[in-house]
N, C-alpha and C. Protein backbone atom coordinates (compact mmCIF):
# COMPACT_ATOMS: atom_id res chain seq x y z
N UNK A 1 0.84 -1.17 0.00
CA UNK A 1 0.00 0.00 0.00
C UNK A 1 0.89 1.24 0.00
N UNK A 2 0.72 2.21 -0.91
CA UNK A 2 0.95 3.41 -0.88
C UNK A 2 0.45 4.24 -0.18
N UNK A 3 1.31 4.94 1.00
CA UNK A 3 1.04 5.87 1.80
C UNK A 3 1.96 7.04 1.67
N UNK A 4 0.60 8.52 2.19
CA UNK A 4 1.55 9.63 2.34
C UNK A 4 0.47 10.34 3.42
N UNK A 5 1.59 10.99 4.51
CA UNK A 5 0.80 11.97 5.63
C UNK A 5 0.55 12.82 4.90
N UNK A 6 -0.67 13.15 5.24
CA UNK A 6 -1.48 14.66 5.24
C UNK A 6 -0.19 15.64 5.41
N UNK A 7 0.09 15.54 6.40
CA UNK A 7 0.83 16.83 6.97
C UNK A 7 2.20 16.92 5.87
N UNK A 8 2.58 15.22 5.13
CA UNK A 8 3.53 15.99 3.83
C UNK A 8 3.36 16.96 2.58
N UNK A 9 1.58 16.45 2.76
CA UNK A 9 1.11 17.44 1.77
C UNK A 9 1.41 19.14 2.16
N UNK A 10 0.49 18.67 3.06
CA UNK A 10 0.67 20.05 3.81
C UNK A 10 1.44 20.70 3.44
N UNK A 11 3.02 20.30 3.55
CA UNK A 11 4.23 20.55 3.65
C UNK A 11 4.79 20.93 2.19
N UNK A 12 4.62 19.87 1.29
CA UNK A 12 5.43 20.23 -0.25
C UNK A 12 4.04 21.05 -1.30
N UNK A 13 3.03 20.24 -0.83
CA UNK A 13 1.85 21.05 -1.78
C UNK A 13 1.86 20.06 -2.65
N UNK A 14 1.46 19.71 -3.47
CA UNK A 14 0.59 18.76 -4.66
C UNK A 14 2.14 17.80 -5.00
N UNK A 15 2.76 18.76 -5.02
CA UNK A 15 4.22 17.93 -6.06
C UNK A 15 4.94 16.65 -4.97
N UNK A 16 4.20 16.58 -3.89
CA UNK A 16 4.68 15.63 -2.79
C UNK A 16 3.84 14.54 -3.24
N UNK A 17 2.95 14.31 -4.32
CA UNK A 17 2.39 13.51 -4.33
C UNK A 17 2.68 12.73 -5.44
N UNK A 18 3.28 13.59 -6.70
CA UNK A 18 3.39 13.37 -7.83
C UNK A 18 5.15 12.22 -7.73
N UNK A 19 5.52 11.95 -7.29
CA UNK A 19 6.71 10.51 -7.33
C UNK A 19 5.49 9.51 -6.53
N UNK A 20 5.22 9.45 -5.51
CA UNK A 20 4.42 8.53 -4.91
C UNK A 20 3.40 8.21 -6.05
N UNK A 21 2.85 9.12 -6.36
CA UNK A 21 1.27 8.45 -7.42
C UNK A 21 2.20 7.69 -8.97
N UNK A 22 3.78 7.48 -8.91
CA UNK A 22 4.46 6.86 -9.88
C UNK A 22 4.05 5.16 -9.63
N UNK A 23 3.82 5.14 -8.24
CA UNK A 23 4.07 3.69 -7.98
C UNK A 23 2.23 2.81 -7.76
N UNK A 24 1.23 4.07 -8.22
CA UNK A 24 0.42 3.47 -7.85
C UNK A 24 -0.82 4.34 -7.21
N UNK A 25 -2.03 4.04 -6.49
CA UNK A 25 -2.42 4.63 -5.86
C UNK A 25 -2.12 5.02 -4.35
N UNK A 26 -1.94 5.93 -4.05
CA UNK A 26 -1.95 6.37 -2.92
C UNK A 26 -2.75 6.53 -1.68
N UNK A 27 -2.68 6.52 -0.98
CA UNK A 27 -3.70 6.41 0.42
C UNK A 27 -2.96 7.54 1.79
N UNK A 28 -3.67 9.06 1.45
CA UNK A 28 -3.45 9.70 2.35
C UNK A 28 -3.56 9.49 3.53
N UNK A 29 -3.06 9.45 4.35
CA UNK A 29 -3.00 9.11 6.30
C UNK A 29 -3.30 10.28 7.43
N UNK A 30 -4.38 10.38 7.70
CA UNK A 30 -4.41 11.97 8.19
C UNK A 30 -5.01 10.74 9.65
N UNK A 31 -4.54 11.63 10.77
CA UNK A 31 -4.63 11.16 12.07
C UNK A 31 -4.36 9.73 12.25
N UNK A 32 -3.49 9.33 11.91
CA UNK A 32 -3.04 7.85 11.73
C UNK A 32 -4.18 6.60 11.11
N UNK A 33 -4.46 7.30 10.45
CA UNK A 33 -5.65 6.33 9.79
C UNK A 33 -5.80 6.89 7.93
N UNK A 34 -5.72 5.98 7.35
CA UNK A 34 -6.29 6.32 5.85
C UNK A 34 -7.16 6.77 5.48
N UNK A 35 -7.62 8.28 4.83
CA UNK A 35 -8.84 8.22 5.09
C UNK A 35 -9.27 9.12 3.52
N UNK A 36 -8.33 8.83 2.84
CA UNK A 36 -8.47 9.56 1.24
C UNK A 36 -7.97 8.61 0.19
N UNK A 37 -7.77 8.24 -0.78
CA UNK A 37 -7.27 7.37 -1.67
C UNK A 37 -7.02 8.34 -2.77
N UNK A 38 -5.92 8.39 -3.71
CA UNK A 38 -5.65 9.79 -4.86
C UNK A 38 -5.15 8.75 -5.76
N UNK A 39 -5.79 9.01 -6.98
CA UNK A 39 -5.44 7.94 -8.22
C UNK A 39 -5.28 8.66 -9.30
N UNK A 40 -4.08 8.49 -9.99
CA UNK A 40 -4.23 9.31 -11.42
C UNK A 40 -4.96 8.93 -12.40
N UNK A 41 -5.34 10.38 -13.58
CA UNK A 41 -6.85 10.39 -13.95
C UNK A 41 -6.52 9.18 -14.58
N UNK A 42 -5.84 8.64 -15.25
CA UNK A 42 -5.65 7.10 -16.19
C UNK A 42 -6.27 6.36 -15.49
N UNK A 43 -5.93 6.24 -14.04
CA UNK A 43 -6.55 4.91 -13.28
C UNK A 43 -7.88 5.02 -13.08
N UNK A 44 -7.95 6.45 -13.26
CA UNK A 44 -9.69 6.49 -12.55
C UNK A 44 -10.69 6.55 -13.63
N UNK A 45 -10.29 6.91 -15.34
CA UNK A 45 -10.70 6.99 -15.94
C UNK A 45 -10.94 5.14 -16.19
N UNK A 46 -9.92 4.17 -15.93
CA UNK A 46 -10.18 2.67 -16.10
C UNK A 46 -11.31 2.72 -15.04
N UNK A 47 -11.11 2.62 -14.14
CA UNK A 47 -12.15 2.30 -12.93
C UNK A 47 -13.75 2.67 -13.69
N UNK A 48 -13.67 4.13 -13.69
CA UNK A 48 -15.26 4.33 -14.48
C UNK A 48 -15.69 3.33 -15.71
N UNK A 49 -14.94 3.06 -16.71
CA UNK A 49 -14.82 2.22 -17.63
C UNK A 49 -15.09 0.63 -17.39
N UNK A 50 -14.29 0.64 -16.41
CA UNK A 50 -15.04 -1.01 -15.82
C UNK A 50 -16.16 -1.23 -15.13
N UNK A 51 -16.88 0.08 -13.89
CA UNK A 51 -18.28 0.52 -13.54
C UNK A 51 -19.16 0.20 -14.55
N UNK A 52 -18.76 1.30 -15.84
CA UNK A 52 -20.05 1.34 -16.73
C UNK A 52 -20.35 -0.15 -17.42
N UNK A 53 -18.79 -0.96 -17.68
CA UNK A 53 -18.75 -1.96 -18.41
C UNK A 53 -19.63 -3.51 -17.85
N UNK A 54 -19.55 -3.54 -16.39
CA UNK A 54 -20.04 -4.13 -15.62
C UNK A 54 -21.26 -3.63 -15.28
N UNK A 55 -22.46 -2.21 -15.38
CA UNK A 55 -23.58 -1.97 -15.31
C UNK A 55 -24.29 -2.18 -16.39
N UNK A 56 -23.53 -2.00 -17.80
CA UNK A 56 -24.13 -2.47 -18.97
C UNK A 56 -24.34 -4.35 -19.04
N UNK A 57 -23.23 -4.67 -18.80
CA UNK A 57 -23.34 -6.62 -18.49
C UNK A 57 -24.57 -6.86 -17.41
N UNK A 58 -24.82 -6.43 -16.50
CA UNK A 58 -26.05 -7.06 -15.79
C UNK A 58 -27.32 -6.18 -16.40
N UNK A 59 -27.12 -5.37 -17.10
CA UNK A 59 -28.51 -5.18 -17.86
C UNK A 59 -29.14 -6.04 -18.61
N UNK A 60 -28.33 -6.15 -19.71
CA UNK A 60 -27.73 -7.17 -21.13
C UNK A 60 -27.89 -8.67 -20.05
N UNK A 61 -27.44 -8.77 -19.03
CA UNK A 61 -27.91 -10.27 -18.23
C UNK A 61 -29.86 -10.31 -18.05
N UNK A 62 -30.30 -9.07 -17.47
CA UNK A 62 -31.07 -8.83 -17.01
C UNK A 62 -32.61 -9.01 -18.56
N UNK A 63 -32.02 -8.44 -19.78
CA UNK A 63 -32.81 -8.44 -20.58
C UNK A 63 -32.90 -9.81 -21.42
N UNK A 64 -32.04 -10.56 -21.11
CA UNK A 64 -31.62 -11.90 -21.59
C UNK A 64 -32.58 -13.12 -20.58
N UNK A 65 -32.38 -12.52 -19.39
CA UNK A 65 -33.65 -13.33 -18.36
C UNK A 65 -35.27 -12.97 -19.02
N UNK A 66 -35.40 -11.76 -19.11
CA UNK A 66 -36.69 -11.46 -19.82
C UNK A 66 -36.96 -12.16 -20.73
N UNK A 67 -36.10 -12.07 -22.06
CA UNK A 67 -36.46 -12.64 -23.51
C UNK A 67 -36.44 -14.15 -23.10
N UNK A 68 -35.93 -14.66 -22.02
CA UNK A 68 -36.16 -16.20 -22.14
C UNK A 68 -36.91 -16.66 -20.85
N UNK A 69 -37.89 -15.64 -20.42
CA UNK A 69 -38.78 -16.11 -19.68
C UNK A 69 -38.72 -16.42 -18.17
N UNK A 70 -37.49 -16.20 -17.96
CA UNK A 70 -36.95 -16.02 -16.50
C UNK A 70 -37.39 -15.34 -15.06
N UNK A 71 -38.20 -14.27 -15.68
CA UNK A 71 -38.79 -13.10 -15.17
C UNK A 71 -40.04 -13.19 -14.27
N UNK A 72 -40.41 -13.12 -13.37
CA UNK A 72 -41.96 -13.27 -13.11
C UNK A 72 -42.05 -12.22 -12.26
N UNK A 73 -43.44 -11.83 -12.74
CA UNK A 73 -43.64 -10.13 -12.02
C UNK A 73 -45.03 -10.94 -10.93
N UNK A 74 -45.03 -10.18 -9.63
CA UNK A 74 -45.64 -10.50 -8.55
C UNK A 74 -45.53 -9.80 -7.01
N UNK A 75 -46.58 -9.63 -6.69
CA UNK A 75 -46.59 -9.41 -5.26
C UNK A 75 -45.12 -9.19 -4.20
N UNK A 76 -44.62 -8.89 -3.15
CA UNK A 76 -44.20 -9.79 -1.83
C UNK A 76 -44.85 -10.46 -1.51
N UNK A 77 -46.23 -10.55 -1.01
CA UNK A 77 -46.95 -11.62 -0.71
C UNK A 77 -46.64 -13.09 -1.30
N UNK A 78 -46.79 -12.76 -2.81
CA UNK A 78 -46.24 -13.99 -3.52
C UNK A 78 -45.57 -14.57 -3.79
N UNK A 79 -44.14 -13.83 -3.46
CA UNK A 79 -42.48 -13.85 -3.18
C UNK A 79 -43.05 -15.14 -2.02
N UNK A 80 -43.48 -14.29 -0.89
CA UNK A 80 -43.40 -14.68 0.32
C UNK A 80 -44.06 -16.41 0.27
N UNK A 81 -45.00 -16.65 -0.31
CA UNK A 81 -45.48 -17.70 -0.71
C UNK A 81 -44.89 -18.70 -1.02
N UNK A 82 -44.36 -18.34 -2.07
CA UNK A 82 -42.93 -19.17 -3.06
C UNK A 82 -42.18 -19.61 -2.13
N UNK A 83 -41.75 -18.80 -1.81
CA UNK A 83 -40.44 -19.36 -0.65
C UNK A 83 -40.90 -19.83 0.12
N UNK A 84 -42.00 -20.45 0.87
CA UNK A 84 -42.89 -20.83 1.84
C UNK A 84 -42.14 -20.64 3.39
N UNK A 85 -42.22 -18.69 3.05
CA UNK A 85 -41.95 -18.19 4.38
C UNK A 85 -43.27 -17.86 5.21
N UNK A 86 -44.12 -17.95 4.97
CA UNK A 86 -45.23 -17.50 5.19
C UNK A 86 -45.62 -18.61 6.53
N UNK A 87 -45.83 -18.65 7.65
CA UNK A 87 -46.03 -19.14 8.74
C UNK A 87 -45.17 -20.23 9.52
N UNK A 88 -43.92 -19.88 8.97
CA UNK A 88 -42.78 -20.37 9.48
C UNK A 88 -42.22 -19.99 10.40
N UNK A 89 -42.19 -18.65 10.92
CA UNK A 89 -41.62 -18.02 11.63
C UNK A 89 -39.93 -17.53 11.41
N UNK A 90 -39.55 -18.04 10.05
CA UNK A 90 -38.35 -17.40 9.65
C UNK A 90 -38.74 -16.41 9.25
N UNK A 91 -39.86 -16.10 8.22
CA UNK A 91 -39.97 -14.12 8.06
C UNK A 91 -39.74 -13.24 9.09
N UNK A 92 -39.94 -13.36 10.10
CA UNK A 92 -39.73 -12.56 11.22
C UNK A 92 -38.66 -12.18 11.25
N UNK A 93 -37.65 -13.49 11.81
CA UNK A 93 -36.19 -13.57 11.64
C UNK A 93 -35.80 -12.56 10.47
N UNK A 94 -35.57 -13.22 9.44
CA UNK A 94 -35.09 -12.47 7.98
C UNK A 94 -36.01 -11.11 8.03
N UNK A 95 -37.50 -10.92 8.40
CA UNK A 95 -37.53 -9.23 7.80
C UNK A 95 -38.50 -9.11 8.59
N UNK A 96 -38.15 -8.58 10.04
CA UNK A 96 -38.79 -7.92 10.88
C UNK A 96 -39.94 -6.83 10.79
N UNK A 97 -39.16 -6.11 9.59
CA UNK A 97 -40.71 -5.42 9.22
C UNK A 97 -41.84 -5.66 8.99
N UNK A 98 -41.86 -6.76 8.77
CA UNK A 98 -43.13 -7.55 8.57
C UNK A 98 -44.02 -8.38 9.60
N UNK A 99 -43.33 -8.05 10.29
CA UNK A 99 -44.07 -8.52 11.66
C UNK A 99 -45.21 -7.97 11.93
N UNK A 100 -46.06 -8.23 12.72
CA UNK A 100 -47.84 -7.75 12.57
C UNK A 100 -47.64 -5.94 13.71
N UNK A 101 -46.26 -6.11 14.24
CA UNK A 101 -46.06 -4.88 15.12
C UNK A 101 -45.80 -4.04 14.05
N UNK A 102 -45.22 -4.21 12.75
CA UNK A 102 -45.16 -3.35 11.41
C UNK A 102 -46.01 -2.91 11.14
N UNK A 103 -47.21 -3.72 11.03
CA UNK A 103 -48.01 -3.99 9.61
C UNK A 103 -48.75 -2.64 10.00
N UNK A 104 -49.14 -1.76 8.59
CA UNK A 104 -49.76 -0.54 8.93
C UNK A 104 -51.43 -0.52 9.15
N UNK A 105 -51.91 -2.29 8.99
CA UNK A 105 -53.21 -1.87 9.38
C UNK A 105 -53.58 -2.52 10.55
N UNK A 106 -52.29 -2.84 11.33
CA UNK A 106 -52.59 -2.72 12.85
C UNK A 106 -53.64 -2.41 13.63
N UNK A 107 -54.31 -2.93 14.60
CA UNK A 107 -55.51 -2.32 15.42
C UNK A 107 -54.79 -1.05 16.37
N UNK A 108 -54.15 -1.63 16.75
CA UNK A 108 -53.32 -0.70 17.86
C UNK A 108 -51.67 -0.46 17.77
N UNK A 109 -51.05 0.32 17.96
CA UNK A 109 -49.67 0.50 17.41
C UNK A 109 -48.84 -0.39 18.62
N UNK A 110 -47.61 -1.62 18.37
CA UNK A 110 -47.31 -2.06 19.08
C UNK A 110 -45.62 -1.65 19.37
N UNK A 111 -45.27 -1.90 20.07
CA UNK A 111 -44.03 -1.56 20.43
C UNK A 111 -42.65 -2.38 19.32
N UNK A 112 -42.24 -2.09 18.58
CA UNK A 112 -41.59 -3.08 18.09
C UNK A 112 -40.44 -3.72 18.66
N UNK A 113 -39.84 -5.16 18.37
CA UNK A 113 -39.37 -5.75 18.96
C UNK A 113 -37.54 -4.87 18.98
N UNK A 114 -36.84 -4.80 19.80
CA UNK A 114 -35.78 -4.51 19.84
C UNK A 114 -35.02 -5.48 18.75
């Protein structure tokens, strides 16, 4: 890992950074902890490039489930069904919100569970 104190910046001004960012990205250290990362624009211009490249692939995944039928549009309820979470008492577990202390047509508002 490439490191440089804050306080060298401080100290030389931008050009303290420019041999260090030779070897890589950098990871500013301000109060003994890392808490900035500085990448030259090449690297960051790859990074965006592999973002977009990888948001376009799970689309292109996503429209490929459609055209071959993969897809089924439905409820939570019917989610909930499917998975035959529905009076198991694992929904609770897994999604508390759904507990009847959630539910918004409640008789009376209940305390929810910690």
């Amino acid at each position: 890992m490439n490191t440089l104190a804050a306080q060298e910046i401080k100290r030389k001004g931008i050009s303290a950074l420019d041999e260090v960012l030779k070897e890589g990205p950098v990871h500013i250290i301000k109060n003994n902890q890392p808490q900035y990362v500085v990448l030259s624009e090449e690297r960051y211009q790859e990074l965006v490039e592999a973002e977009d490249d990888a948001y376009n692939a799970r689309i292109r995944a996503s429209l490929e489930d459609l055209k071959a039928g993969r897809v089924k549009r439905g409820t939570a309820k019917d989610l909930i069904k499917e998975l035959k979470l529905e009076g198991s008492g694992r929904l609770r577990n897994v999604y508390p919100c759904l507990d009847s202390a959630f539910h918004p047509r409640s008789r009376k508002v209940q305390e929810a569970p910690p």
